[in-house]
Protein backbone atom coordinates (compact mmCIF):
# COMPACT_ATOMS: atom_id res chain seq x y z
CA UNK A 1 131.82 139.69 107.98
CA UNK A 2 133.49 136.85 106.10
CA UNK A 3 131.85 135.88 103.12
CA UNK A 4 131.48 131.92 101.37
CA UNK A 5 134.64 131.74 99.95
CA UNK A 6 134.08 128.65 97.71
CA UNK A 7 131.35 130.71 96.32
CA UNK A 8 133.97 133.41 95.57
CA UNK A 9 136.15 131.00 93.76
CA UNK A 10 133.20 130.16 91.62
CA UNK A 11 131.99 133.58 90.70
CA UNK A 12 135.45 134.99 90.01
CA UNK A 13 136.41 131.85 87.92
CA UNK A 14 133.20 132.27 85.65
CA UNK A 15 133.98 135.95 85.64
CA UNK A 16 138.01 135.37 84.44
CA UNK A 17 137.66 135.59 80.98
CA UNK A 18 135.03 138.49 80.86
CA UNK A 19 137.57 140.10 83.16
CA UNK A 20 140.66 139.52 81.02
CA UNK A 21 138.94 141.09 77.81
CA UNK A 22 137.68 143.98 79.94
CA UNK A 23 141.64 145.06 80.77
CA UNK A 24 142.39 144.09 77.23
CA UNK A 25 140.15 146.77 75.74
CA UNK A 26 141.19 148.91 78.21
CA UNK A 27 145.16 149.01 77.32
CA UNK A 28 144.24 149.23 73.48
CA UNK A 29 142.82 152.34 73.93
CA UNK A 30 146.05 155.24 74.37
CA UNK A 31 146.15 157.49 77.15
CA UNK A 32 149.20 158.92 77.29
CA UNK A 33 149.79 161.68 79.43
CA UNK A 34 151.25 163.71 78.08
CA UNK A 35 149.61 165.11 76.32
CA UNK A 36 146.69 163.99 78.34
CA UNK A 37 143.85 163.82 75.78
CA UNK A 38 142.25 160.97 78.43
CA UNK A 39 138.43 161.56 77.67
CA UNK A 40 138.49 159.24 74.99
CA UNK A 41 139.78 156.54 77.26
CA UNK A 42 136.89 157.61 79.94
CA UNK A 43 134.48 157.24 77.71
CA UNK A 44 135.65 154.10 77.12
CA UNK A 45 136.04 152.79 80.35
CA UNK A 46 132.57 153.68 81.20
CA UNK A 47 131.08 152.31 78.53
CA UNK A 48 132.93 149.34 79.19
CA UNK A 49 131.19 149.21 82.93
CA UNK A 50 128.16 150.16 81.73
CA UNK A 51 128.03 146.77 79.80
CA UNK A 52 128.95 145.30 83.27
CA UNK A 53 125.32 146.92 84.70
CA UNK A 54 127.36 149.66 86.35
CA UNK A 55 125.88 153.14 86.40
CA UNK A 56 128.64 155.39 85.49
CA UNK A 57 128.84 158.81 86.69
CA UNK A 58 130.92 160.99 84.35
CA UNK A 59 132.17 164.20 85.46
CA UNK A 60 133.91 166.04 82.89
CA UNK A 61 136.68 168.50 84.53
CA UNK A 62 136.23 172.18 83.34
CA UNK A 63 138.74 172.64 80.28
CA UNK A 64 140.62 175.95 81.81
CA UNK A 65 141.50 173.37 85.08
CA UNK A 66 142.21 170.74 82.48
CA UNK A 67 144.58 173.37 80.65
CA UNK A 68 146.20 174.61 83.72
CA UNK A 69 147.50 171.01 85.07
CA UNK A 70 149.44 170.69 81.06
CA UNK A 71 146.24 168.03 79.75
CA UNK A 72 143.79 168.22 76.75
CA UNK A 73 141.22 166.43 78.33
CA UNK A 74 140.12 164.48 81.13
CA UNK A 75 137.10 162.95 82.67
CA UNK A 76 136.55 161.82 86.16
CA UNK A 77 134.29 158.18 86.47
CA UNK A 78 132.51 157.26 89.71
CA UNK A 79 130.50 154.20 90.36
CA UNK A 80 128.36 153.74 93.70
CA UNK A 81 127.32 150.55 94.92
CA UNK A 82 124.83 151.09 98.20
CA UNK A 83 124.70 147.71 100.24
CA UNK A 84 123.01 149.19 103.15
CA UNK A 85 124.13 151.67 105.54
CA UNK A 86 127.25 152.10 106.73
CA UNK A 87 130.53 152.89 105.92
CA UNK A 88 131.75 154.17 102.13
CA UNK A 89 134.94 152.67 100.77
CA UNK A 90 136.45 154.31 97.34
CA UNK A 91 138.75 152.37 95.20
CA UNK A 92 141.18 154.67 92.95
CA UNK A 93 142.76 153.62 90.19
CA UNK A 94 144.17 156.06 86.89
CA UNK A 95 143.96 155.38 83.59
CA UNK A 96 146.46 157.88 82.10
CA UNK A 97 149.70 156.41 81.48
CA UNK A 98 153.21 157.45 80.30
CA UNK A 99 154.03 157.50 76.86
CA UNK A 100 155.74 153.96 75.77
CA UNK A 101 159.06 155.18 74.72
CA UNK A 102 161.69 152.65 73.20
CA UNK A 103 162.38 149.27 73.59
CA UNK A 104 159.02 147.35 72.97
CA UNK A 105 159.49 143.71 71.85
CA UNK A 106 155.65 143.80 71.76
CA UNK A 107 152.84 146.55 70.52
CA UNK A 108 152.53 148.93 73.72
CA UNK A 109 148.65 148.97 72.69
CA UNK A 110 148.40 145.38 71.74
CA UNK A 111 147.49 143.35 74.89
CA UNK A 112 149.15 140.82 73.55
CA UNK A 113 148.90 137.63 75.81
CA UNK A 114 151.68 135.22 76.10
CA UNK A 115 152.29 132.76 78.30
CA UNK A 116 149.54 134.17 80.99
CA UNK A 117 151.19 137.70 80.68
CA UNK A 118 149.70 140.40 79.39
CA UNK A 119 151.61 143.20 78.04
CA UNK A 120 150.80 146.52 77.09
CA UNK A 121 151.83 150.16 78.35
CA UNK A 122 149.31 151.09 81.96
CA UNK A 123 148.72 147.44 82.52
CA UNK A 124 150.14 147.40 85.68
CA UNK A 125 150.14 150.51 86.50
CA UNK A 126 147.18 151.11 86.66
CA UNK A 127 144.24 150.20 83.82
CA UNK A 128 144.94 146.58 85.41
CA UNK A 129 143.06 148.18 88.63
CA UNK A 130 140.10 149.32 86.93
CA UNK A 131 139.61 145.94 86.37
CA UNK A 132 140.57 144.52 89.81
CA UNK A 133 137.68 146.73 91.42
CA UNK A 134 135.15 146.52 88.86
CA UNK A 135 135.04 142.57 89.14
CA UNK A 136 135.59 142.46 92.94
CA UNK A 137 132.24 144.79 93.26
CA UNK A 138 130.92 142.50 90.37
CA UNK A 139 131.36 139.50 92.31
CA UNK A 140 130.03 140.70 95.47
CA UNK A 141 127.11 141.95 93.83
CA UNK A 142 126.05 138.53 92.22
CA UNK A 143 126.73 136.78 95.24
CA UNK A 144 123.75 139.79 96.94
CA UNK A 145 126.37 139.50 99.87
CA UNK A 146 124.74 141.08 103.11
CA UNK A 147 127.23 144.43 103.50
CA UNK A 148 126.59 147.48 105.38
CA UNK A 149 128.03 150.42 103.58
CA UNK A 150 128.70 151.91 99.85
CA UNK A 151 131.89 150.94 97.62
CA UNK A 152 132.57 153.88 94.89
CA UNK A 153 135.05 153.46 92.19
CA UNK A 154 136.89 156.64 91.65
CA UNK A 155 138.22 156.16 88.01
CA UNK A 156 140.42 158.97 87.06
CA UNK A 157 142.90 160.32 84.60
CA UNK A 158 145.57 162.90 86.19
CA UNK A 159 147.95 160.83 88.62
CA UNK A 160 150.90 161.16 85.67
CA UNK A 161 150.19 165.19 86.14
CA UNK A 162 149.47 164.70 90.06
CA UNK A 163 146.13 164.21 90.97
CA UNK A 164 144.67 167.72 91.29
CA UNK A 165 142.32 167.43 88.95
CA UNK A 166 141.63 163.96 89.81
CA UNK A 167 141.29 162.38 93.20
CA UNK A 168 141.72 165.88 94.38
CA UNK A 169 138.88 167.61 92.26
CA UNK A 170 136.25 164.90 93.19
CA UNK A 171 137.11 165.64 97.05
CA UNK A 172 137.37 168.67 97.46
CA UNK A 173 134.04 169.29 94.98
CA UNK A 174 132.37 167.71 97.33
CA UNK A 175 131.40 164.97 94.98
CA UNK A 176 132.45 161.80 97.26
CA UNK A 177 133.26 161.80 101.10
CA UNK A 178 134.40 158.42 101.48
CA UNK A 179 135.55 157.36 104.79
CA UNK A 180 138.14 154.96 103.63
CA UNK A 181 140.44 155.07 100.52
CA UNK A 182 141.88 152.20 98.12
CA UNK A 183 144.34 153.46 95.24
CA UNK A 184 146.00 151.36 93.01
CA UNK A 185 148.93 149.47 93.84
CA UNK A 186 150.37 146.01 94.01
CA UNK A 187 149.44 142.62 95.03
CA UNK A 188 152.12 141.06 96.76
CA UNK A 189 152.07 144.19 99.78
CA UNK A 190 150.09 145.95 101.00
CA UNK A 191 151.34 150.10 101.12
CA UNK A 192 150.92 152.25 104.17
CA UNK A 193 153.04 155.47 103.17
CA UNK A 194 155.25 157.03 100.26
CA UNK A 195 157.30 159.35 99.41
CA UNK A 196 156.64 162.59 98.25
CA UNK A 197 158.04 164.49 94.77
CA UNK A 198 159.18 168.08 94.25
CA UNK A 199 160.22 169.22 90.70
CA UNK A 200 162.05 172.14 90.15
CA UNK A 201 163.17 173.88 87.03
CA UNK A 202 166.40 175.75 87.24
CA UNK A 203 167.70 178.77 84.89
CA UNK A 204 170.61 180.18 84.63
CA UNK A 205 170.89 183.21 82.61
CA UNK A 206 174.34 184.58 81.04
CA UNK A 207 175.31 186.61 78.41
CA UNK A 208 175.46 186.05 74.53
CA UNK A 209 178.83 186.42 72.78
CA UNK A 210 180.47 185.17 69.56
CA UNK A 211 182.26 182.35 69.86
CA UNK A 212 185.37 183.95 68.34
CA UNK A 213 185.37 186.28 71.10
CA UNK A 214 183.82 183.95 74.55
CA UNK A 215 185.26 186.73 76.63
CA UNK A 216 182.53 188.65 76.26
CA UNK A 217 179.78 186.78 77.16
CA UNK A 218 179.35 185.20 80.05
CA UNK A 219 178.92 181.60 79.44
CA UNK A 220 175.04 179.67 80.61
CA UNK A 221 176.84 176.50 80.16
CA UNK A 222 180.06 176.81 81.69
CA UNK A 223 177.71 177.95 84.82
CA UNK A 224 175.16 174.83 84.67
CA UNK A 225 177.99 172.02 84.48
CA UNK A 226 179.14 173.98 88.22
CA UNK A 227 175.68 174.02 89.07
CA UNK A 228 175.01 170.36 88.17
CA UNK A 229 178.07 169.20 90.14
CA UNK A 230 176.96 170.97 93.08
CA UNK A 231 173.65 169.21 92.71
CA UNK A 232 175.65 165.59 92.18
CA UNK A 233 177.26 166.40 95.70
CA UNK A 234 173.86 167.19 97.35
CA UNK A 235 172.83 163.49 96.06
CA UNK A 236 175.57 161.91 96.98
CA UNK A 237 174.78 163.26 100.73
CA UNK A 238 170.91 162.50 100.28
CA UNK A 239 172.35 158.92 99.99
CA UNK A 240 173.12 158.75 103.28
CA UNK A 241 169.79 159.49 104.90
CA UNK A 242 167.73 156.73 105.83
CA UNK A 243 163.93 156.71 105.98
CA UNK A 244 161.98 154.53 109.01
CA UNK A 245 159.47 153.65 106.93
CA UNK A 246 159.78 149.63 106.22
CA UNK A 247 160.58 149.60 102.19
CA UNK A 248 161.73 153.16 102.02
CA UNK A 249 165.01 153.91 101.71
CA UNK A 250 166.58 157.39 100.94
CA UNK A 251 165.67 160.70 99.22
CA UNK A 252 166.79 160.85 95.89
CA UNK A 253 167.86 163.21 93.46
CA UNK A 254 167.80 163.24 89.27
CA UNK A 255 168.41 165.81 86.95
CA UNK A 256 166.25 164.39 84.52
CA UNK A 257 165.97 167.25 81.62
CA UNK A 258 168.19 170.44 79.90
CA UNK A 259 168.07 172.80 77.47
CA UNK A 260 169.80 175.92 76.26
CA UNK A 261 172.01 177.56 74.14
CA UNK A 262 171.13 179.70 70.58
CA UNK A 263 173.68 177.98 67.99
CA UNK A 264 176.95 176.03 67.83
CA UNK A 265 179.18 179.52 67.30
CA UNK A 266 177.19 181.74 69.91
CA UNK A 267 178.24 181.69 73.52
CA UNK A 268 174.77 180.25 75.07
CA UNK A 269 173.27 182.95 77.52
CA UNK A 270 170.56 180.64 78.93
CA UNK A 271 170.69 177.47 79.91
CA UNK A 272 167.43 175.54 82.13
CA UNK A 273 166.84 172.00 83.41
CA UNK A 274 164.49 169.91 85.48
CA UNK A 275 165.32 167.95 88.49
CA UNK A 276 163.20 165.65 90.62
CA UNK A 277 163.51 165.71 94.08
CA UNK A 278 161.83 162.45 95.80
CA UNK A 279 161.18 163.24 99.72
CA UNK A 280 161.19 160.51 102.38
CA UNK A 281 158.00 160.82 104.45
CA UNK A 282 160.17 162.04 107.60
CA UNK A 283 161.29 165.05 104.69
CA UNK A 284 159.55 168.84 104.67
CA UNK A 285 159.34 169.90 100.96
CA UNK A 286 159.93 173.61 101.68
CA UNK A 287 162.93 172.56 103.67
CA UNK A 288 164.04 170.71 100.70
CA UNK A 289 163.37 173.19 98.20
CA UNK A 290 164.88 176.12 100.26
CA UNK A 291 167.98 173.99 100.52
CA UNK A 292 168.60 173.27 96.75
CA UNK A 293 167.91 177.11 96.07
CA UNK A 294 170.61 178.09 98.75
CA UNK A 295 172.71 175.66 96.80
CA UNK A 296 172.52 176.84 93.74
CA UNK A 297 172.76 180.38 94.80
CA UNK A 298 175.77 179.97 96.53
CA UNK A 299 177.04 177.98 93.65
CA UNK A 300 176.35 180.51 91.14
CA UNK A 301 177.98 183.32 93.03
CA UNK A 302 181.32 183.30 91.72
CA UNK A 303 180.56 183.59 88.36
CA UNK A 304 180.47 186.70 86.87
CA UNK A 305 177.53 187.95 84.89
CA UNK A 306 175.52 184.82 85.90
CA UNK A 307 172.50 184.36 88.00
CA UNK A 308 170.07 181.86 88.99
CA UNK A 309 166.24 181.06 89.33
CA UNK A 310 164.53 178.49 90.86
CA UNK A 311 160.91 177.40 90.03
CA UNK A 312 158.40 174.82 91.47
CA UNK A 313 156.69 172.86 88.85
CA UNK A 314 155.29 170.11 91.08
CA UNK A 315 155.10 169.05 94.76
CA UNK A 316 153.56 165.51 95.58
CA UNK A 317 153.42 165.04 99.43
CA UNK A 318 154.65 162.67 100.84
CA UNK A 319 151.62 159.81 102.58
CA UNK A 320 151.50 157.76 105.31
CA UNK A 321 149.14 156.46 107.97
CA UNK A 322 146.32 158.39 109.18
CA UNK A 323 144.25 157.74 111.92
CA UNK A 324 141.64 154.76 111.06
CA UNK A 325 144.36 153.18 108.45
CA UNK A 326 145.14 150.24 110.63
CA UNK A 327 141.88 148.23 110.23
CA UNK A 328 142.36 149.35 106.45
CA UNK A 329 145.56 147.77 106.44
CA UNK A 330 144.59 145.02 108.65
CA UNK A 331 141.70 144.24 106.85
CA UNK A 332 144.14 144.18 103.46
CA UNK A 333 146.50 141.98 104.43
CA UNK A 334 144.31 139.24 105.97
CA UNK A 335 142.64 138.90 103.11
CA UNK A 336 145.57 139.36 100.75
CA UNK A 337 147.12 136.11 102.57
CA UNK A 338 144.32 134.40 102.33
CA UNK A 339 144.10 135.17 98.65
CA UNK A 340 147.94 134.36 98.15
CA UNK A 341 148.67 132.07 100.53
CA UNK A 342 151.93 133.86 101.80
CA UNK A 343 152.62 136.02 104.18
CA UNK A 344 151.59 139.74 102.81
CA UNK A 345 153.58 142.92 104.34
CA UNK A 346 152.54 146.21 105.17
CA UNK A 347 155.43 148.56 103.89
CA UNK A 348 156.19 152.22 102.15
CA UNK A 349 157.36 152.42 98.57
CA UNK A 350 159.52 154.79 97.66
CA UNK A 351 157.07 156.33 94.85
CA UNK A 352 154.26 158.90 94.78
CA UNK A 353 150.97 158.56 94.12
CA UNK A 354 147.19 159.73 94.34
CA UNK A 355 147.12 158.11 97.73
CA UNK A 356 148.32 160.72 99.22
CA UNK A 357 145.15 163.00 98.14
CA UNK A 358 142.55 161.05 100.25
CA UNK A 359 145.37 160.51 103.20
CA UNK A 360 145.59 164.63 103.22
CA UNK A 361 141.79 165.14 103.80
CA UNK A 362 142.04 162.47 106.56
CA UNK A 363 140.65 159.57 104.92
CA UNK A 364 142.28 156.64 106.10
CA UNK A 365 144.25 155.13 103.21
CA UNK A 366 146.69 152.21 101.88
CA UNK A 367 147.34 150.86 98.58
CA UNK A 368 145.99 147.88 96.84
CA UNK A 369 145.92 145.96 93.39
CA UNK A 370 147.22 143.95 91.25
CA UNK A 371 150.70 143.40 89.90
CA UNK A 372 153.47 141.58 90.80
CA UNK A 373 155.92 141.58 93.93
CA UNK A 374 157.69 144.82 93.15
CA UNK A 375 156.91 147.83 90.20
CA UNK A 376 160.49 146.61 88.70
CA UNK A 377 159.27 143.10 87.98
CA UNK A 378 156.12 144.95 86.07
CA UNK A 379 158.63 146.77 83.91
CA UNK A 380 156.35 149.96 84.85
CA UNK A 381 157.10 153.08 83.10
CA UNK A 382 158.99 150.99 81.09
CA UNK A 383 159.45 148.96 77.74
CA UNK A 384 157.38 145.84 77.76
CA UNK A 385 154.94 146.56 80.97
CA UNK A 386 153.38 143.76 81.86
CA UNK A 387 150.85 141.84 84.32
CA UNK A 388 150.67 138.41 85.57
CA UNK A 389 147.18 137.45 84.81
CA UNK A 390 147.05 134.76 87.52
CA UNK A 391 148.15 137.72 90.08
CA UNK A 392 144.89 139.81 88.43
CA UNK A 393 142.41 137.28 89.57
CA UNK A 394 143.85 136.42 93.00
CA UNK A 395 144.04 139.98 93.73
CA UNK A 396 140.79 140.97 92.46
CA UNK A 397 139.80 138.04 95.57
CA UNK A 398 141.49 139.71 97.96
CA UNK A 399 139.70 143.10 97.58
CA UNK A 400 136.11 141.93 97.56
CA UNK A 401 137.45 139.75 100.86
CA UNK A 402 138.70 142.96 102.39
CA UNK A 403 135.67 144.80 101.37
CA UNK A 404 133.35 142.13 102.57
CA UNK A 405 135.15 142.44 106.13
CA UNK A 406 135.27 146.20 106.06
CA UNK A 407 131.24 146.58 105.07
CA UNK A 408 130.71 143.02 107.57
């Protein structure tokens, strides 16, 4: 259905400011992850949308799940809004964050507004959704539009840790069977696929020795640096693989962590770092990881009194179209462009996300919020984060247009 859109204008408008402070509160409060101690945040957040006239389902996740995905805490948030019958369409958004690191100009935690920016670590990616779907159900709601069909906000607090006991928990517990699927994203596209992660820690095991007498160990080190360069070949190759996915472009690989070695004069005997593996949508993670242990194994088979282990620590899948995304996607960027007033483009991004949860239990997904034209010009993940508050409002339009026209 299409909705007054005048009467849009108005509501958001006389909603801005009570939206603005609602996103403020909600970067002031930490939830870094790690160490994922995120209840706190949750129980902000729905207290928060309680004030709003929300009622807030809060579903606590069991503490041994909690402790088995590497958190302290975490609390899942669902909101329902029944129109009528029909259709159910969740909107995801997570409120844990990375930690800030260096390089602030500003307080991480601040919300400090200048300019019409605000800036403060998850504002863009992705407290500044929690704020985009509140107020677009808000505003729909005070204008009593005539939908057919449920909206749920699915508010959670793993996607830094990968979504198990997030997106995935509340699915597969049976707690919401929506039939399509929003997660946060950015306002200037519209996303239809992504790629997937694998991380992998590597050891390499040796022998100590003192390091008056190196011949008789058998040197960790030495064997990583031959390892490593074997794994700088293998991305130098990945570079040359091209994805079909519009906005994709090729698998990627970092070594992003190390650590070994006993002291300064000791030959180290052990030696273990992390690398992340990003996979193309066309990619098979098992093919993937099977290839880098072959690697490494082969690599490490020349050196004497060395060996090798490979370990998963995390596999994201990669997401893309199910059947039933088009009129998602359609019904996105229609009323995106009508929002923005510029053409709006339905493309992959070459990061991983909660998305791909919903999209694996067949639930037609893409991915929508606010934020600017790309996650570089946020500064996500990085020093100064920041959101365009002009770019919160207009998207915050465009998903209670595309939910009016979904629920029409």
């Amino acid at each position: 259905m299409t909705i007054d859109g005048s009467r849009l204008h108005a509501v958001l408008d006389g909603l801005s400011d009570q939206q603005i402070a609602f996103l403020a509160a909600l970067v002031r409060v930490p939830s870094d992850n790690p160490p994922g101690d995120c209840a706190p945040h949750a129980d902000t957040a729905a207290d928060l949308l309680e004030r709003l006239g929300f009622t807030v389902e809060r579903h606590p996740v069991p503490p041994d799940l909690v402790a088995a995905n590497g958190m302290v805490s975490a609390t899942n948030l669902i909101v329902r809004e029944r129109f009528g019958d029909g259709p159910t369409v969740a909107l995801n958004a997570h409120g844990d964050v990375v930690a800030p690191g260096e390089g602030w100009t500003r307080d991480p935690y601040g919300a400090a507004i200048e300019g019409g920016v605000m800036y403060g670590r998850g504002v863009a990616v992705s407290k500044s959704d929690f704020a985009t779907y509140a107020f677009a159900l808000l505003a729909l709601r005070q204008m009593e539009a005539p939908l057919k069909g449920t909206v749920e906000l699915h508010l959670t607090y793993d996607e830094e840790a990968g979504g198990a006991i997030g997106p995935q928990w509340l699915l597969e517990s049976g707690l919401s069977t929506p039939d399509f699927a929003v997660s946060a994203g950015f306002s200037y596209q519209v996303v239809t696929a992504h790629n997937g992660c694998l991380h992998l820690e590597v050891t390499v095991s040796g022998r100590s020795a003192h390091a008056a007498r190196p011949d008789t160990g058998h040197d960790a080190l030495e064997a990583a640096t031959a390892l490593l360069t074997a794994l700088y070949g293998l991305r130098a190759d990945l570079a040359t693989v091209r994805s079909q996915v519009p906005g994709i472009d090729a698998p990627t690989l970092v070594v992003g962590l190390i650590a070994g070695g006993i002291n300064t004069n000791v030959v180290p005997d052990k030696v273990t770092f992390r690398l992340d593996r990003r996979l193309i949508p066309e990619e098979n993670a098992e093919q993937a990881q099977a290839a880098i242990t072959t690697l490494l194994e082969e690599a490490a088979a020349p050196l004497e009194g060395i060996s090798v282990a490979v370990r998963r620590i995390l596999l994201a899948e990669a997401f893309g179209p199910v059947p039933g995304s088009d009129r998602l996607t359609a019904a996105f960027q229609t009323a995106a462009e009508t929002a923005f007033g510029e053409a709006v483009p339905a493309v992959g991004i070459p990061l991983y996300t909660d998305a791909r949860h919903y999209a694996a239990a067949g639930v037609p997904t893409v991915l929508y919020g606010a934020g600017p034209h790309s996650l570089l010009d946020a500064n996500a993940h990085r020093a100064d984060e920041k959101l365009v508050l002009t770019d919160l409002r207009k998207a915050t339009e465009a998903v209670a247009l595309a939910l009016a026209d979904l629920l029409g």
